[in-house]
Protein backbone atom coordinates (compact mmCIF):
# COMPACT_ATOMS: atom_id res chain seq x y z
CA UNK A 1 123.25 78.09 164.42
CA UNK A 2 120.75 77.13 161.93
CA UNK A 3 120.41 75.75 158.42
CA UNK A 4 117.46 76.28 156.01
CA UNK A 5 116.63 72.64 155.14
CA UNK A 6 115.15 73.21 151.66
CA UNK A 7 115.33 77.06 149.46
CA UNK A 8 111.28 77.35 150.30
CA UNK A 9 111.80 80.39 152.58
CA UNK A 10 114.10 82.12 150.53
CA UNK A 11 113.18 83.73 146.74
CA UNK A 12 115.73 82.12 144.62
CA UNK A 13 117.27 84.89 142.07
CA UNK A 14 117.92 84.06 138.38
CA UNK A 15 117.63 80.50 136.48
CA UNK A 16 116.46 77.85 139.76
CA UNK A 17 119.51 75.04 139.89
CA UNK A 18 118.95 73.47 142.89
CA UNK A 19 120.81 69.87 143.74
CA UNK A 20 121.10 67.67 146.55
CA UNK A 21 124.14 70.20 147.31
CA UNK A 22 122.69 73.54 146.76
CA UNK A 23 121.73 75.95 145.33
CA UNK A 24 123.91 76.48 141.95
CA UNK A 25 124.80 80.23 141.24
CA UNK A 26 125.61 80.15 137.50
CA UNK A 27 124.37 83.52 135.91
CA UNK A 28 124.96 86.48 136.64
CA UNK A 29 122.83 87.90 139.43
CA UNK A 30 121.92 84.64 140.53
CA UNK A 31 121.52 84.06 143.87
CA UNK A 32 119.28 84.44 147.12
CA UNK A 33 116.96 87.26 148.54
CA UNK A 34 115.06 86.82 152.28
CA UNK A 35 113.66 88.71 154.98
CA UNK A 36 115.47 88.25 158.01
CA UNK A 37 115.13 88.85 161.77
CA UNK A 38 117.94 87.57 164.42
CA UNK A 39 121.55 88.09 165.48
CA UNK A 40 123.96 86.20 163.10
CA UNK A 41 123.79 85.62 159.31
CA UNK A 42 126.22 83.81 157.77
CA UNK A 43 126.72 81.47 154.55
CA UNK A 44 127.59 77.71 154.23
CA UNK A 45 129.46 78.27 150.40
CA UNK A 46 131.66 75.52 147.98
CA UNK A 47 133.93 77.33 145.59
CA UNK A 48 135.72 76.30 142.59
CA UNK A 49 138.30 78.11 139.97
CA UNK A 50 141.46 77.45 137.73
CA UNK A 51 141.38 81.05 136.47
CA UNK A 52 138.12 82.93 136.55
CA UNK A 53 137.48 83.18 140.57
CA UNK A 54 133.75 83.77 141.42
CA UNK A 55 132.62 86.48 143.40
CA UNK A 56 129.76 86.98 145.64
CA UNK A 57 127.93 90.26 147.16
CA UNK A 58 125.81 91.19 149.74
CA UNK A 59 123.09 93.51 150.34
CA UNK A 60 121.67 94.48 152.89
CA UNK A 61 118.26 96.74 152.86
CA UNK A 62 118.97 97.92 149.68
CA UNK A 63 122.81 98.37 150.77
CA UNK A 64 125.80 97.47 148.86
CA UNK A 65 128.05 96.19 152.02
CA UNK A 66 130.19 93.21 151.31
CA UNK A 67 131.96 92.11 147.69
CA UNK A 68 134.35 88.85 148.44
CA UNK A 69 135.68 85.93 146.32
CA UNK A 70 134.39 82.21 147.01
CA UNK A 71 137.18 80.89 148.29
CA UNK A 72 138.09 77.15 146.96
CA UNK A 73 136.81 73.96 148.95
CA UNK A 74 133.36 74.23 151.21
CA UNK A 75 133.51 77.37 153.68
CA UNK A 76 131.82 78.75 156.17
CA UNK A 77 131.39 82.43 156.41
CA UNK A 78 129.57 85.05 159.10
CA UNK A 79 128.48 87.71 157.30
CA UNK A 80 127.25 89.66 159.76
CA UNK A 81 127.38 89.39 163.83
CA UNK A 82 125.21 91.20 166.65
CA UNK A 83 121.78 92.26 164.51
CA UNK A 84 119.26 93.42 166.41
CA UNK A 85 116.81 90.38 166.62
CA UNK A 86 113.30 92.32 166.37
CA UNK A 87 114.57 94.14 163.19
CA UNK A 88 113.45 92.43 159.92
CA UNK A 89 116.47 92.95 157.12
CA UNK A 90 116.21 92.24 153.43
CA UNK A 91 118.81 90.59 152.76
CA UNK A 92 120.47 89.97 148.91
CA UNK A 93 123.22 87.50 148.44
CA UNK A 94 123.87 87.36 144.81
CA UNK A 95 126.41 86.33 142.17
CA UNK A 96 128.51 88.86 140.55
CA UNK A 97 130.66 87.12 138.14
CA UNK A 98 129.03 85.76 134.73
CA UNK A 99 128.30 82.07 134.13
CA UNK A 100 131.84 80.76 132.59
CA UNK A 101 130.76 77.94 130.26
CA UNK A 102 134.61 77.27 128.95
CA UNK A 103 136.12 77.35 132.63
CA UNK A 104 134.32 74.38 134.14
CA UNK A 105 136.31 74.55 137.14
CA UNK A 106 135.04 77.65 137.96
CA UNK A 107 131.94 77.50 140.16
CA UNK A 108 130.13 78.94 143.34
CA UNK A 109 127.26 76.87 145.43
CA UNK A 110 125.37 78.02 147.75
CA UNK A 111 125.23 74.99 150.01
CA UNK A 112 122.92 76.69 153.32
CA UNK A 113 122.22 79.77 154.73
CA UNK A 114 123.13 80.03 158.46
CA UNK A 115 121.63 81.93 161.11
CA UNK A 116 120.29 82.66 164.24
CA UNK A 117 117.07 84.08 163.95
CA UNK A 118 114.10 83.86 161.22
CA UNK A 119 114.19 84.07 157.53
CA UNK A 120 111.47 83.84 155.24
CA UNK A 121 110.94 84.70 151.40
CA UNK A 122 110.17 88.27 150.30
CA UNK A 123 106.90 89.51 148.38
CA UNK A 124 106.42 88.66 145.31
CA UNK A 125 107.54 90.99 142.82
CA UNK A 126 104.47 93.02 140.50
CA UNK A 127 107.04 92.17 136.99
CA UNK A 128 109.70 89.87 135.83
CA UNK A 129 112.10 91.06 133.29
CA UNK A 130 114.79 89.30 131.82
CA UNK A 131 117.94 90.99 130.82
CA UNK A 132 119.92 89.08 127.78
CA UNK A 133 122.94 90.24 126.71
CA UNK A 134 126.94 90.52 126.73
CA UNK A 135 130.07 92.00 128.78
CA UNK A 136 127.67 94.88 129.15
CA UNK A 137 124.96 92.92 130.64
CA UNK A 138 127.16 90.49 132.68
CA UNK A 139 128.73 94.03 134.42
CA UNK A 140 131.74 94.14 133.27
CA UNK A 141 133.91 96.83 133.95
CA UNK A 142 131.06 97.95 136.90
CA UNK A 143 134.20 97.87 139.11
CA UNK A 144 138.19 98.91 138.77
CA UNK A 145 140.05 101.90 138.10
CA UNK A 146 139.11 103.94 134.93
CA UNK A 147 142.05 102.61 133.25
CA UNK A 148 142.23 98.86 134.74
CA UNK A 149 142.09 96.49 131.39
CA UNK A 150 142.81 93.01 133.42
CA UNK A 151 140.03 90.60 132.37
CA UNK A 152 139.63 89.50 135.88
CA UNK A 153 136.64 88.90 138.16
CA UNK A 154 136.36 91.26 140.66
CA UNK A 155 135.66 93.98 137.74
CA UNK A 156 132.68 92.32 137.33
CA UNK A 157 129.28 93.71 139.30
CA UNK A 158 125.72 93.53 139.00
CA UNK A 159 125.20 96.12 141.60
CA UNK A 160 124.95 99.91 140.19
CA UNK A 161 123.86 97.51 136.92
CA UNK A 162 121.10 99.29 134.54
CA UNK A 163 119.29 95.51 134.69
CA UNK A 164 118.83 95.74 138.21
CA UNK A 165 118.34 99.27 138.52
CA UNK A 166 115.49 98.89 135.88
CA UNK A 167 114.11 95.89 137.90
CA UNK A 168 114.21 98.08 141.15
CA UNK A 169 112.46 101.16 139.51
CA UNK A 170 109.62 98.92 138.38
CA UNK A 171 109.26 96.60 141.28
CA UNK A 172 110.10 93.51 139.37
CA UNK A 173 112.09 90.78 139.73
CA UNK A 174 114.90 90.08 137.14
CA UNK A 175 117.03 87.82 135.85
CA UNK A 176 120.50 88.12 133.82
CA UNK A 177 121.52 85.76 130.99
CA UNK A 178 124.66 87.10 129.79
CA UNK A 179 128.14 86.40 128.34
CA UNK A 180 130.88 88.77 127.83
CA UNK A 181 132.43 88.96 124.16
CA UNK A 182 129.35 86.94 123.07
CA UNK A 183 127.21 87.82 119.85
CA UNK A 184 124.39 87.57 118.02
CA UNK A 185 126.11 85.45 115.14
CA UNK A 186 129.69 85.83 116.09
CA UNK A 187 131.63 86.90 119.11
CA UNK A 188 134.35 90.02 118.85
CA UNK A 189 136.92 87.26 117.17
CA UNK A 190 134.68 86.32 114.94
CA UNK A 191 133.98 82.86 116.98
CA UNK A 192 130.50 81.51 115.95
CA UNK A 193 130.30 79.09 118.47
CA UNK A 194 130.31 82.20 121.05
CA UNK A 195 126.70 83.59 120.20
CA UNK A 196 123.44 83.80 122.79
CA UNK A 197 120.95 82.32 120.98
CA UNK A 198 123.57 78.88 121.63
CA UNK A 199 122.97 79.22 125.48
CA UNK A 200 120.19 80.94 125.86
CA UNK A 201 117.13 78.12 126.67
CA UNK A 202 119.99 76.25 128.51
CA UNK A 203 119.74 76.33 132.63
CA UNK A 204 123.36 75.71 133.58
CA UNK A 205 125.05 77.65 130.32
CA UNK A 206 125.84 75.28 128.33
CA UNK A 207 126.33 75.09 124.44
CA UNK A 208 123.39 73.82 122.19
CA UNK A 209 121.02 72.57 125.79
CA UNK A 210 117.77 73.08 126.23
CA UNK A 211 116.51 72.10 129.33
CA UNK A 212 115.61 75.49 131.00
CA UNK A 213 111.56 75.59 132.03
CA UNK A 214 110.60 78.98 130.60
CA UNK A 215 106.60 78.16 132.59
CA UNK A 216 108.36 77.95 135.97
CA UNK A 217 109.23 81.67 135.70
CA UNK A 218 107.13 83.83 133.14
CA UNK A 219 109.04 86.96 131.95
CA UNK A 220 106.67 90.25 131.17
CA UNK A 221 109.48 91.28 129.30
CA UNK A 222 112.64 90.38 127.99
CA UNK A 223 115.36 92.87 126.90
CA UNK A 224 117.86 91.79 124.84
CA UNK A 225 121.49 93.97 124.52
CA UNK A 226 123.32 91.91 121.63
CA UNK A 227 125.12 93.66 118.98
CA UNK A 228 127.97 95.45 120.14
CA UNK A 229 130.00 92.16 119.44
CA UNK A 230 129.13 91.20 116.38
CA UNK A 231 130.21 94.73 115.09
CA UNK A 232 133.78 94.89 116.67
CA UNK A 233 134.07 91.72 115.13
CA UNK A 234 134.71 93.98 111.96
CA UNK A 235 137.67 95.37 112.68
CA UNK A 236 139.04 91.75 114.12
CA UNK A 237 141.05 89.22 112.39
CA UNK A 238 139.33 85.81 110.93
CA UNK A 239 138.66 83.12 113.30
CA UNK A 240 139.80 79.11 111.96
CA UNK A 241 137.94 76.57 113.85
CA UNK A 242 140.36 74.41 115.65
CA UNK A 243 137.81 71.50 115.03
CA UNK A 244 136.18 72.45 111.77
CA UNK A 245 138.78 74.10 110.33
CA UNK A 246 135.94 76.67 109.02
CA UNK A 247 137.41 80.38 108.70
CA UNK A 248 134.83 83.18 109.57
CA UNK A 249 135.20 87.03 109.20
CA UNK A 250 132.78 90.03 108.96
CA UNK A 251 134.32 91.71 106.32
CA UNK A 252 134.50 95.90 105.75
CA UNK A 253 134.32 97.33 102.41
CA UNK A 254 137.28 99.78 100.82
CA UNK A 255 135.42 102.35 102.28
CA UNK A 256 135.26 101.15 105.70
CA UNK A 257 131.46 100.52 105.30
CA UNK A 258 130.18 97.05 106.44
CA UNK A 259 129.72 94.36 103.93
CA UNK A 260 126.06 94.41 103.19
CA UNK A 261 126.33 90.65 102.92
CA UNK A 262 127.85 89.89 106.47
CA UNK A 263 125.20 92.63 107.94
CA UNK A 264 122.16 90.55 106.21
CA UNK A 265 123.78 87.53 108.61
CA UNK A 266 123.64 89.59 111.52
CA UNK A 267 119.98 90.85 110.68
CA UNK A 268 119.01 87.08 109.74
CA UNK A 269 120.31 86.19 113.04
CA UNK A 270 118.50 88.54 114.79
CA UNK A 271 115.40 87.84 113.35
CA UNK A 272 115.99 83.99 114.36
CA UNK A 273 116.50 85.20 117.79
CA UNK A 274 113.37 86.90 118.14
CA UNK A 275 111.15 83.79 116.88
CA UNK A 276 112.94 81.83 119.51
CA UNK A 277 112.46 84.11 122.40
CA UNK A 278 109.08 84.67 121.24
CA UNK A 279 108.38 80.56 121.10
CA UNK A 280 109.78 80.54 124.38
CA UNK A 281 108.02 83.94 126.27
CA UNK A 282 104.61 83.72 124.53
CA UNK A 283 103.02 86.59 126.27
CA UNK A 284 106.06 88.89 127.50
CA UNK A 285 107.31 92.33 125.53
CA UNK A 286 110.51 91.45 123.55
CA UNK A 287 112.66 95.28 123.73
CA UNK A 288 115.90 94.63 121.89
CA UNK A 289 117.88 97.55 122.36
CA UNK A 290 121.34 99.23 121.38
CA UNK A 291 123.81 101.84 121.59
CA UNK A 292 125.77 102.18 125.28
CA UNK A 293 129.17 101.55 123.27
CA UNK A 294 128.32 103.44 120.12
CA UNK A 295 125.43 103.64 117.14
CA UNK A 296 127.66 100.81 115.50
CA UNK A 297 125.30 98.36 113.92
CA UNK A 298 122.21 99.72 115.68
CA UNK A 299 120.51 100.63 112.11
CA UNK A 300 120.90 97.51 110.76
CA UNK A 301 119.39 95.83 113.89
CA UNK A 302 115.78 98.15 114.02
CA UNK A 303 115.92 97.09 110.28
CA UNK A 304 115.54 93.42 111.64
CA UNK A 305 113.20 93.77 114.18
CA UNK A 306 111.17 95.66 112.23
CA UNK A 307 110.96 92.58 109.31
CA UNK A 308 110.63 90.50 112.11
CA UNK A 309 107.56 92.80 113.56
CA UNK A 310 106.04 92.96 109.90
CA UNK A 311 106.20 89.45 108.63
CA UNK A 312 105.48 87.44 112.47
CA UNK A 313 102.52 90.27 113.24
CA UNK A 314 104.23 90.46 116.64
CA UNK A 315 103.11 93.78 118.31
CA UNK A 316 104.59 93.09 121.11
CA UNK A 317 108.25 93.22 119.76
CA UNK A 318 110.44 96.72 119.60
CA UNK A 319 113.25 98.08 119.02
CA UNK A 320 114.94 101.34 121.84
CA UNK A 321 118.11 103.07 121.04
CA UNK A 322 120.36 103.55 124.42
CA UNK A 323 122.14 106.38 125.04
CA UNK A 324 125.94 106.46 124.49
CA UNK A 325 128.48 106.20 127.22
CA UNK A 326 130.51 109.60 127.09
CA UNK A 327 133.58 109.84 128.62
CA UNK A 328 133.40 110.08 132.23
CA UNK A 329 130.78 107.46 132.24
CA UNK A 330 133.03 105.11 131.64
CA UNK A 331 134.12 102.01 134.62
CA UNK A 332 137.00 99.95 134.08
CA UNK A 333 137.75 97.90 130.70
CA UNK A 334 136.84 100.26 128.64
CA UNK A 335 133.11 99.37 130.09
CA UNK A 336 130.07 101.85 130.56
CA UNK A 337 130.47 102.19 134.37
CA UNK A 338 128.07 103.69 136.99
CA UNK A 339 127.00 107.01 135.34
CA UNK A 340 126.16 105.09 131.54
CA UNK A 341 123.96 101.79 133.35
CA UNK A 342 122.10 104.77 135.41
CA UNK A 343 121.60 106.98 131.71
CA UNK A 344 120.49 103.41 130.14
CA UNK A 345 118.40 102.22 133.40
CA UNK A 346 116.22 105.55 133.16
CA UNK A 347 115.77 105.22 129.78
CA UNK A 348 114.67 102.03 129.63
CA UNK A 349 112.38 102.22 133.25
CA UNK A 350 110.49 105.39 131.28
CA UNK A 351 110.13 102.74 127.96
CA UNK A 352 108.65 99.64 129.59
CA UNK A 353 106.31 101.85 132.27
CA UNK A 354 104.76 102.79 129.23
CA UNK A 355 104.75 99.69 127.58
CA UNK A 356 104.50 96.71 130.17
């Protein structure tokens, strides 16, 4: 059996991590993509977890055939067994759980692919589009019964994901920088130190870093699904910092309207967003869009990036409602599941063809 003795044959999916052991899967979608011809395909994989488990897929010509947990310790696993060696196979072997920045015990590397046969890297892709967002963007809920409200990995899937499927209708490449319960300016529990823009230029997902090169991989666009958070966080108790003993909480009016002072924070925050992503992706389109769990906040948000469109002269920055999930397009958690990321894939697809 052999090795591949550097990633150089093999297109390297989401933020590159590699070390002298691998190649780290951290976000989302992360992972490995490769033409192969030969017999045997297996993976050379360390695993790590205290609570959140890490789970891998693979797929195979566009197939959907395997979805396993990374074991704990340094395994080796054979995929797949008596291939026909003068058939090339694109082969995916991806990430599905999120990046889990407060579990550090929880981790997956890639430490070889192991064959017998060929592999080399696929075709370039004609776009890149990066995919920023929350539970909605890291998957959740993708898999499980309809009424399955564990928070535990194997819900979690960026296959049948309206990211990817996007990605796939355009030819392009993607890339998935996500966190579930995360914000804009607060998370669902009104946690401020739970918020995108605090991970976002950071390669491994970590708090307040910024050592991710955005010239190494040049998005055309980036989309950007934050929102949903921030407004549940209206109907959720205050959060007291356990360090900073600072209390925060998005407050509703008598009339169940949102405070017009907590919704200028949101819109501020967005607006900050938008200056960094644009400081960081020069010359890609910025679509932030809205609406797979509800209108919510979504009017407040267009008001944002339109101030942000009028005062930066960026005409490359929008805003694109998503359609709601209705009822039977719901997955597990309470999640949009298959039917809702298809809805919000075409949607999208039919937005940037126009626009990238």
């Amino acid at each position: 059996m052999m090795t591949n003795e550097n990633w150089d044959n093999v297109r390297i999916l989401g933020r590159r991590s590699v070390t002298s052991e691998g190649l780290e899967l951290i976000w989302s979608g992360s992972g490995a993509e490769f033409v192969f011809r030969g017999t045997e395909l297996g993976i050379d994989i360390t695993g790590g977890t205290s609570i959140y488990q890490p789970w891998i897929s693979l797929i195979m010509d566009g197939a959907w055939i395997m979805h396993m947990p990374v074991q704990e310790g340094r395994n080796r696993i054979i995929m797949l067994k008596g291939l026909a060696p003068e058939t090339a196979h694109t082969i995916r072997i991806i990430k599905d759980t999120q990046a889990m920045p407060d579990d550090k015990d929880s981790f997956a590397i890639l430490n070889s692919i192991v064959y017998e046969g060929e592999i080399q890297k696929t075709e370039d892709y004609k776009y890149r589009i990066e995919f920023i967002g929350d539970s909605i963007t890291s998957g959740e809920g993708l898999l499980g019964a309809h009424d399955a409200m564990d928070w535990i990995s194997p819900y979690f899937s960026v296959e049948n994901h309206y990211g990817v499927m996007t990605a796939q209708n355009l030819g392009a490449e993607y890339r998935l920088i996500s966190q579930s319960g995360w914000g804009i300016v607060n998370a669902w529990d009104n946690n401020t130190s739970c918020i995108l823009p605090l991970i976002y230029e950071s390669l491994r997902c970590e708090r307040g870093v910024s050592d991710n090169d955005f010239d190494s991989w040049k998005a055309d666009a980036v989309v950007i699904n934050l929102g949903t958070n921030d407004e549940g966080s209206f109907n959720c108790p205050e959060y007291t910092d356990p360090v900073t003993g600072k209390v925060n909480k998005m407050r509703l009016e008598e009339d169940g309207s949102y405070n017009p002072e907590d919704i200028r924070v949101i819109q501020n925050g967005v607006i900050s967003f938008l200056k960094t992503l644009r400081k960081d992706n020069p010359d890609a389109l910025l679509v932030w869009v809205y609406g797979m769990l509800g209108k919510g906040i979504g009017e407040y948000i267009k008001e944002a990036v339109n101030e942000y469109i009028a005062v930066s002269k960026d005409t490359r920055a929008s805003y694109l409602a998503l359609p709601d999930t209705e009822e039977d397009g719901f997955g597990s958690r309470q999640h949009p599941g298959i039917k809702s990321h298809n809805n919000t894939a075409k949607v999208i697809t039919d937005y940037l063809k126009e626009k990238i």
